[in-house]
N, C-alpha and C. Protein backbone atom coordinates (compact mmCIF):
# COMPACT_ATOMS: atom_id res chain seq x y z
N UNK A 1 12.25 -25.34 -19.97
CA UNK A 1 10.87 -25.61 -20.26
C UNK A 1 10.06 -25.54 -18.97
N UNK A 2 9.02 -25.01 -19.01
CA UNK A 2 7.96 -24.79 -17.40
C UNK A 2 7.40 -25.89 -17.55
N UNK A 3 7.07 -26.63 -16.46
CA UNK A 3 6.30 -27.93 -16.52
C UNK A 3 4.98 -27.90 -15.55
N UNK A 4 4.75 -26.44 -15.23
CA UNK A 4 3.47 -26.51 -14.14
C UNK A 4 2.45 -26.30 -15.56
N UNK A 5 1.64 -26.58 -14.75
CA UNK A 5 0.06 -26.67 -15.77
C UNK A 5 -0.29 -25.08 -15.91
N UNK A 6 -1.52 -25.30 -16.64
CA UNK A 6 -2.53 -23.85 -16.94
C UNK A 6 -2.94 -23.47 -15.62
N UNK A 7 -2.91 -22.14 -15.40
CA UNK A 7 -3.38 -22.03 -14.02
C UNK A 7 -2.62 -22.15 -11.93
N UNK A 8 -1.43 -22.95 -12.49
CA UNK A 8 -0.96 -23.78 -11.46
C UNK A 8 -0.01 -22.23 -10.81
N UNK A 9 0.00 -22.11 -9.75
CA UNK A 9 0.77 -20.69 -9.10
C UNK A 9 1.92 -21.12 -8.69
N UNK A 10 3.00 -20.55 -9.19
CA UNK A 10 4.20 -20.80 -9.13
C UNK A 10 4.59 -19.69 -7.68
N UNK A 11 5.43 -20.33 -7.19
CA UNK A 11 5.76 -19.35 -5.87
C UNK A 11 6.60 -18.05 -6.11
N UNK A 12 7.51 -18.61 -7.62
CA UNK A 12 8.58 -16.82 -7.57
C UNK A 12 7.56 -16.17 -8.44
N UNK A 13 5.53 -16.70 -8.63
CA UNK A 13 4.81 -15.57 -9.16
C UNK A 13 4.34 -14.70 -8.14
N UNK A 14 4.81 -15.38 -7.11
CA UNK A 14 3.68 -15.04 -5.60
C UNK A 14 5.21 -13.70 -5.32
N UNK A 15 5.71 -14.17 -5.44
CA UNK A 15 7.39 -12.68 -4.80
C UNK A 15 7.95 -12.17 -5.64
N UNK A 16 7.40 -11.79 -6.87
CA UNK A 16 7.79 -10.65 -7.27
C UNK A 16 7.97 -9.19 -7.06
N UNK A 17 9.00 -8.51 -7.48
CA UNK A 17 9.26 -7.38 -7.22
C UNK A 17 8.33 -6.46 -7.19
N UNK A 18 7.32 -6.59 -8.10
CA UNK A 18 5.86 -5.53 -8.42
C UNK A 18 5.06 -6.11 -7.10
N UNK A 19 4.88 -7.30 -6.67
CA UNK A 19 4.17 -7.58 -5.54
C UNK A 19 4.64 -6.96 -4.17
N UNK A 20 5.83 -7.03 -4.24
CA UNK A 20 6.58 -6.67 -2.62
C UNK A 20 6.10 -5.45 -2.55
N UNK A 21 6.82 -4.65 -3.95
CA UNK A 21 6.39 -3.07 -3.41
C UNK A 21 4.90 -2.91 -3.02
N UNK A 22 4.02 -3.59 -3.66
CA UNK A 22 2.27 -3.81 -3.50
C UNK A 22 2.37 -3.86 -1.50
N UNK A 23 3.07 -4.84 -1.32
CA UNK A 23 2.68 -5.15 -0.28
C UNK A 23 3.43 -3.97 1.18
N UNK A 24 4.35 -3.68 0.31
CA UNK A 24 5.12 -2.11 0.66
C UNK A 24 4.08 -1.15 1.17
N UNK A 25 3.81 -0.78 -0.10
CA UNK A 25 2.89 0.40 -0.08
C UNK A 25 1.86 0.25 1.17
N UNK A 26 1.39 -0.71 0.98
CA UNK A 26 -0.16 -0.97 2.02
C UNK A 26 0.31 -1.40 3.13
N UNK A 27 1.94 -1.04 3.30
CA UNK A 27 1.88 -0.95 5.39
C UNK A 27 2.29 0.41 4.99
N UNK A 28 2.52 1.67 4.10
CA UNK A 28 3.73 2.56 4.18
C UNK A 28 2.25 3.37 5.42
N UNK A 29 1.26 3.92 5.83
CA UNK A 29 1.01 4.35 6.21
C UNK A 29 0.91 3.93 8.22
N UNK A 30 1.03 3.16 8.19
CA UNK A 30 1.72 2.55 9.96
C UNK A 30 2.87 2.98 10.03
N UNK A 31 3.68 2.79 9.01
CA UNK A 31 5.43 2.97 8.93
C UNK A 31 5.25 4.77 8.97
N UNK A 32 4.39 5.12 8.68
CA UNK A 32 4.40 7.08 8.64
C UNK A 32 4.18 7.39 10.01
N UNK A 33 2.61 6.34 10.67
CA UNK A 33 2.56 6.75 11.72
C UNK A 33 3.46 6.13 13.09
N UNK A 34 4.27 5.30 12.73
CA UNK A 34 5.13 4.90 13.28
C UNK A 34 6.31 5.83 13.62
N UNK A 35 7.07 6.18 12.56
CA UNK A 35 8.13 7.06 12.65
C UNK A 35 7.75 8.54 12.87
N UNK A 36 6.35 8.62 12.62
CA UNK A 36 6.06 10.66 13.47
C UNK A 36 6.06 10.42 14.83
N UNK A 37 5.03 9.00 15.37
CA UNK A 37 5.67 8.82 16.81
C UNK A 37 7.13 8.77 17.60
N UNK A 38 7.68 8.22 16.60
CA UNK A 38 8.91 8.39 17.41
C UNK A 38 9.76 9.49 17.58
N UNK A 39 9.46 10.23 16.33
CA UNK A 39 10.35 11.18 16.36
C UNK A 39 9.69 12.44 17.36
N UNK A 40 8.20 12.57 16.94
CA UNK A 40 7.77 13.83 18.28
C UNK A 40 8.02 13.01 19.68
N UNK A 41 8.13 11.89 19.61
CA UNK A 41 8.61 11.35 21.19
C UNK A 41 9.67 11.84 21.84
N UNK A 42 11.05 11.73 20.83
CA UNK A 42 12.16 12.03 21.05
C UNK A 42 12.10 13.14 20.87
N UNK A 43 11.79 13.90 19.83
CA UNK A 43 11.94 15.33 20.15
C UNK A 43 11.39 16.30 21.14
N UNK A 44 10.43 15.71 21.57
CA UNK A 44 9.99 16.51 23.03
C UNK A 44 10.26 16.01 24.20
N UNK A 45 10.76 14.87 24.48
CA UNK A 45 11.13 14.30 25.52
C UNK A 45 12.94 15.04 25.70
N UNK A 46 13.25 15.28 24.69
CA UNK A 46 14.80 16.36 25.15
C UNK A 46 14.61 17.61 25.31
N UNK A 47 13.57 18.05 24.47
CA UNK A 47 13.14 19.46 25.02
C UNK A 47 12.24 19.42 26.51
N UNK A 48 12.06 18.43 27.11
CA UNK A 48 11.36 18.22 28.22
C UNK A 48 9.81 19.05 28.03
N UNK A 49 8.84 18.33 26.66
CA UNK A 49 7.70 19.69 26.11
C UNK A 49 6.88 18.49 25.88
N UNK A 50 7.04 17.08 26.69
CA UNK A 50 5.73 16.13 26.40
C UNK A 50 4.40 16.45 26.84
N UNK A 51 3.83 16.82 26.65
CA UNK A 51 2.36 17.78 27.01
C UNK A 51 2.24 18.04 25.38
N UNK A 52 2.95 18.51 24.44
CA UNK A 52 2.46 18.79 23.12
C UNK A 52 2.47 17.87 22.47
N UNK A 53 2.78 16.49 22.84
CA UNK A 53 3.04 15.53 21.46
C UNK A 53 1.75 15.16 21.17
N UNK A 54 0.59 15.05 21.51
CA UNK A 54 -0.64 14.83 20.47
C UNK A 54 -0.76 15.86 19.60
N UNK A 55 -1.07 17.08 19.92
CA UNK A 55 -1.33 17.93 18.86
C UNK A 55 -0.11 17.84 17.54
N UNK A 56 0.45 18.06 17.89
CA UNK A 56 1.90 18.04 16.99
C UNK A 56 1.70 16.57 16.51
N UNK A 57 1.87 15.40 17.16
CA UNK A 57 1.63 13.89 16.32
C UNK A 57 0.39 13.93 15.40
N UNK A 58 -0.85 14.60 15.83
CA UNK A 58 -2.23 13.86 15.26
C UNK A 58 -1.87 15.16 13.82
N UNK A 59 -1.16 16.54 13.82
CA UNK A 59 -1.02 17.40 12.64
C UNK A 59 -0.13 16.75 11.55
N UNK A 60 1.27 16.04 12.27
CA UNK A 60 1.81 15.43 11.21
C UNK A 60 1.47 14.17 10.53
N UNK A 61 0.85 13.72 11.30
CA UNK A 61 0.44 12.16 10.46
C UNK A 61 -0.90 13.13 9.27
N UNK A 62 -1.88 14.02 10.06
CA UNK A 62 -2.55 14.08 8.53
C UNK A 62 -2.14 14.94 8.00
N UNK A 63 -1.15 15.74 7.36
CA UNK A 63 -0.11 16.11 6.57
C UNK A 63 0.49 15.11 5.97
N UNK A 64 1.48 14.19 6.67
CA UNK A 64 1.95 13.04 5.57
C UNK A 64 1.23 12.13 4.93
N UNK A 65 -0.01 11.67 5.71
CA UNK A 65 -0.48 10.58 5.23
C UNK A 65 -1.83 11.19 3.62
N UNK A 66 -1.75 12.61 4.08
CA UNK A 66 -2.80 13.23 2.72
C UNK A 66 -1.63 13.41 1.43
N UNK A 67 -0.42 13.56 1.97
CA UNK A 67 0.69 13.69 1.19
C UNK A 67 0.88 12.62 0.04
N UNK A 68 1.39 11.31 1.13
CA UNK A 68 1.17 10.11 0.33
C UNK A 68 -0.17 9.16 -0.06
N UNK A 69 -1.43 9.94 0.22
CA UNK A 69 -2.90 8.82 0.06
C UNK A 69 -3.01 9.03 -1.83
N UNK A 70 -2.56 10.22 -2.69
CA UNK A 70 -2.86 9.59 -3.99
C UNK A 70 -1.87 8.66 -4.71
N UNK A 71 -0.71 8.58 -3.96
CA UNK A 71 0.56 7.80 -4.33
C UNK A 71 -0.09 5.91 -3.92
N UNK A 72 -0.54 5.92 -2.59
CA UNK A 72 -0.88 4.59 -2.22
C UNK A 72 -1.69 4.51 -3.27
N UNK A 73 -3.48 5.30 -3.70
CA UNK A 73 -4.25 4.74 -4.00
C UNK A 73 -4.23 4.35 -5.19
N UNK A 74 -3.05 4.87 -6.02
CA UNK A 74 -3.38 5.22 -7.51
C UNK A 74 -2.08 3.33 -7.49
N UNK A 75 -0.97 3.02 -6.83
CA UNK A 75 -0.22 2.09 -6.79
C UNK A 75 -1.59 0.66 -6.48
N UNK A 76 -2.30 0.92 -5.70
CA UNK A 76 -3.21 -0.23 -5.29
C UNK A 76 -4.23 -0.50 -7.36
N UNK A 77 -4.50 0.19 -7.22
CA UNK A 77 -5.53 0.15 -8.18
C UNK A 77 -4.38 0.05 -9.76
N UNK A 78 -3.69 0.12 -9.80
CA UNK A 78 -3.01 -0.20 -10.53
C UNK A 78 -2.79 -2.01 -10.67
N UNK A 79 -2.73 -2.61 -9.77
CA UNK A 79 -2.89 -4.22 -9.35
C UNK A 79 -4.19 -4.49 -10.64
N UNK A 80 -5.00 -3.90 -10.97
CA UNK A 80 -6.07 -3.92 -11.91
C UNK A 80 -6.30 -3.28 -13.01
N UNK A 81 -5.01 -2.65 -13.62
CA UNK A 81 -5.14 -2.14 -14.51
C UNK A 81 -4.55 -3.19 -15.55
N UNK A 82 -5.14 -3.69 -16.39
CA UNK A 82 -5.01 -4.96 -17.31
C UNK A 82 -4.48 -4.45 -19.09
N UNK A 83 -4.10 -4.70 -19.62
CA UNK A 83 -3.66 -5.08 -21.16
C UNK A 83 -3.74 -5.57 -21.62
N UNK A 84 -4.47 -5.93 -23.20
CA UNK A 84 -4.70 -6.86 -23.83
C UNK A 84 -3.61 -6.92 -24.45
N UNK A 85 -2.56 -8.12 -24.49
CA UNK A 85 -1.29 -8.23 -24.84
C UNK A 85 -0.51 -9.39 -26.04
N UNK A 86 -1.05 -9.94 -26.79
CA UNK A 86 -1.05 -10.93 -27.56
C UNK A 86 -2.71 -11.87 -27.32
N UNK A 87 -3.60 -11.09 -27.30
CA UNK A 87 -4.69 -11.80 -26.87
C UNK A 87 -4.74 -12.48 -25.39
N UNK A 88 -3.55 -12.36 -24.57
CA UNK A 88 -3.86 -12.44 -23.20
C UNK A 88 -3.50 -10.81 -22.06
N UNK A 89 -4.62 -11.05 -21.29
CA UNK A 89 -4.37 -9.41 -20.38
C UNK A 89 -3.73 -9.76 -19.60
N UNK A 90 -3.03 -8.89 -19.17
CA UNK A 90 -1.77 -8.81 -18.39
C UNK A 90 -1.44 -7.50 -17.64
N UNK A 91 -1.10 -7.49 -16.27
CA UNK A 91 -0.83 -6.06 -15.56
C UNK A 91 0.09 -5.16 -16.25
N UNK A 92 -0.41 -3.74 -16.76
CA UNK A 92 -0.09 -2.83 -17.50
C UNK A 92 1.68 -2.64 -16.70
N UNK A 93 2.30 -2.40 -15.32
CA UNK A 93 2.75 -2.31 -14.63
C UNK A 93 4.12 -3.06 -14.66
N UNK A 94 3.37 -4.36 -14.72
CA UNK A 94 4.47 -5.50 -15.15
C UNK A 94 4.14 -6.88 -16.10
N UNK A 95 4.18 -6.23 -17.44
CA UNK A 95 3.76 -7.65 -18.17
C UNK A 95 4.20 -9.07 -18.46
N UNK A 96 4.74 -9.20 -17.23
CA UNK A 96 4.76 -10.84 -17.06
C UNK A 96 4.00 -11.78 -16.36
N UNK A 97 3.18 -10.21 -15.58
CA UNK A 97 2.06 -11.32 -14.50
C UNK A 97 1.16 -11.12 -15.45
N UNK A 98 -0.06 -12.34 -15.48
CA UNK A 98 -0.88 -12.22 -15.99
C UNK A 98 -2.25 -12.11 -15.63
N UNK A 99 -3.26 -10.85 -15.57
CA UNK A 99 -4.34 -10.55 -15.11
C UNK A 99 -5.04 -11.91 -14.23
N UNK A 100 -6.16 -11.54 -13.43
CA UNK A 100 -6.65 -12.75 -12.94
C UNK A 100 -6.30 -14.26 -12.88
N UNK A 101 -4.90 -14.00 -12.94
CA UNK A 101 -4.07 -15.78 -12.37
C UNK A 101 -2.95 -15.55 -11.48
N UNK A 102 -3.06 -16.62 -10.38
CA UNK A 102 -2.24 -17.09 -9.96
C UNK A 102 -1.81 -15.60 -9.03
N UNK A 103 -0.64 -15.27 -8.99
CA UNK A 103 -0.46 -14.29 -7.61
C UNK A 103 -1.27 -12.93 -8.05
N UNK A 104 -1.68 -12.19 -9.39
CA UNK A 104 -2.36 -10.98 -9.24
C UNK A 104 -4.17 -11.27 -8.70
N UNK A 105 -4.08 -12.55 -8.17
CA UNK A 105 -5.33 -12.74 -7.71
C UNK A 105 -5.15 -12.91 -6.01
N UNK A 106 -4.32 -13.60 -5.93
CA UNK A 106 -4.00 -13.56 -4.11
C UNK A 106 -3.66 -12.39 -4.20
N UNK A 107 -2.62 -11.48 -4.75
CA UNK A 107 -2.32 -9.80 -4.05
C UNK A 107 -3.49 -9.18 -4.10
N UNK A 108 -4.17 -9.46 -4.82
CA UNK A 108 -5.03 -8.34 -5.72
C UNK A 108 -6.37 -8.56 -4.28
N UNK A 109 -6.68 -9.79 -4.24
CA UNK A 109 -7.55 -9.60 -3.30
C UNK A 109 -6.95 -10.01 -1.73
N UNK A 110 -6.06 -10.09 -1.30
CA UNK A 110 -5.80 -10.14 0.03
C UNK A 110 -4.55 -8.87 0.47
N UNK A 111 -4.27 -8.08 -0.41
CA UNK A 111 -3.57 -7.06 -0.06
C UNK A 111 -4.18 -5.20 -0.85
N UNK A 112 -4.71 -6.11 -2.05
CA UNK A 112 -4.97 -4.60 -2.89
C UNK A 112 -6.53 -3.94 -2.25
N UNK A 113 -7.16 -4.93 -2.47
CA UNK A 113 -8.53 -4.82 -2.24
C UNK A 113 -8.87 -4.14 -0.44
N UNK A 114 -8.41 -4.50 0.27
CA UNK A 114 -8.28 -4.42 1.65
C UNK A 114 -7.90 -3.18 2.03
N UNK A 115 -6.95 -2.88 1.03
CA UNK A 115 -5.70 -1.25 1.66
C UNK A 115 -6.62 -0.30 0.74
N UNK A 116 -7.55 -0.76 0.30
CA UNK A 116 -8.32 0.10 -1.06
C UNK A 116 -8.90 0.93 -0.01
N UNK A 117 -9.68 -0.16 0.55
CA UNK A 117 -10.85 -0.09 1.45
C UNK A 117 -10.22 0.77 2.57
N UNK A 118 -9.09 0.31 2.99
CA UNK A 118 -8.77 0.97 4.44
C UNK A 118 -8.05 2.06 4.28
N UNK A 119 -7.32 2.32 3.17
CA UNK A 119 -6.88 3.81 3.04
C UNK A 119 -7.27 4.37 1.82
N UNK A 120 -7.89 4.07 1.06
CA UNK A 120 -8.43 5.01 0.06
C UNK A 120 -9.88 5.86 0.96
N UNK A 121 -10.71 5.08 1.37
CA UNK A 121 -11.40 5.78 2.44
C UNK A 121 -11.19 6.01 3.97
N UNK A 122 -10.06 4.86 4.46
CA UNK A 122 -10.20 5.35 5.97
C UNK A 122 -8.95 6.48 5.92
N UNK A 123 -8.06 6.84 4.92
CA UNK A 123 -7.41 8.29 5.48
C UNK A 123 -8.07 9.56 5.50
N UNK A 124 -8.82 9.64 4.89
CA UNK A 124 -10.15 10.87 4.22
C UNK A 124 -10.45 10.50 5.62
N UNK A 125 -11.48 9.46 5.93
CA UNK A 125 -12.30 9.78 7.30
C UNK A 125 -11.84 10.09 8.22
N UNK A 126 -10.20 9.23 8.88
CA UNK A 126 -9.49 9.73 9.79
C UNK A 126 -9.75 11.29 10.01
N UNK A 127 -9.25 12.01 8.43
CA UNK A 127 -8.89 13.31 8.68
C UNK A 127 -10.51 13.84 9.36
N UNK A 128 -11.31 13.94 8.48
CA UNK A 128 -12.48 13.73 9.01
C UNK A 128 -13.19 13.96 10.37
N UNK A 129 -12.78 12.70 10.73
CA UNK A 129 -12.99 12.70 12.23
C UNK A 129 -11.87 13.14 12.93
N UNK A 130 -10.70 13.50 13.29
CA UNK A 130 -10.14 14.21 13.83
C UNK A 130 -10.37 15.73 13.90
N UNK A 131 -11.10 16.29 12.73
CA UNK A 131 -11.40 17.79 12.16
C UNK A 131 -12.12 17.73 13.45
């Protein structure tokens, strides 16, 4: 029997599996530009050819990161895609959380909302401004 109240946020609502990956997704683009750094590091530092690693780093990050920006944006905005489910809405995604309570409201606005903002438009501009 659950004994928390209406409303009350349970902590294994806050770490769920649909949340982690949430919270996945919205570093995967540091983790892209993380690992192109290292690898044009290492790979030109044995070819002794460090003089090219910007051009070559700043081409592969916007290649991967245009690669994966409809995969992030369409996973973020999904955090808001709701179901009317026995008369209560509930994330289409995973219907055990339930719309506007408890953790799809902390993810939703301290991880979804944020990565919306910063990579649904700042990978476009990046590219953008690097052009």
């Amino acid at each position: 029997m659950d004994s928390r109240k209406e409303g009350e946020v349970n902590s294994d609502s806050l770490f769920r599996i649909y949340f982690l990956k949430l919270g996945m997704i919205s570093i995967l683009p540091f983790l892209v530009v993380a690992i192109s750094a290292t690898f044009w590091n290492s790979y030109l530092s044995i070819h002794n050819r460090a003089k090219d690693f910007s051009s070559r780093f700043i081409s592969t990050v916007i290649i991967l990161l245009f690669l994966i920006h409809p995969t992030i944006v369409q996973v973020l905005f999904n955090v808001f895609d709701c179901q009317d489910v026995d008369g209560t809405d509930r994330v289409l995604n995973d219907l055990e959380v339930i719309c506007w309570e408890g953790g799809q409201i902390i993810w939703g606005y301290i991880c979804a909302i944020p990565s919306i903002i910063a990579w649904g438009l700042g990978i476009p501009a990046f590219a953008f401004l690097v052009l």
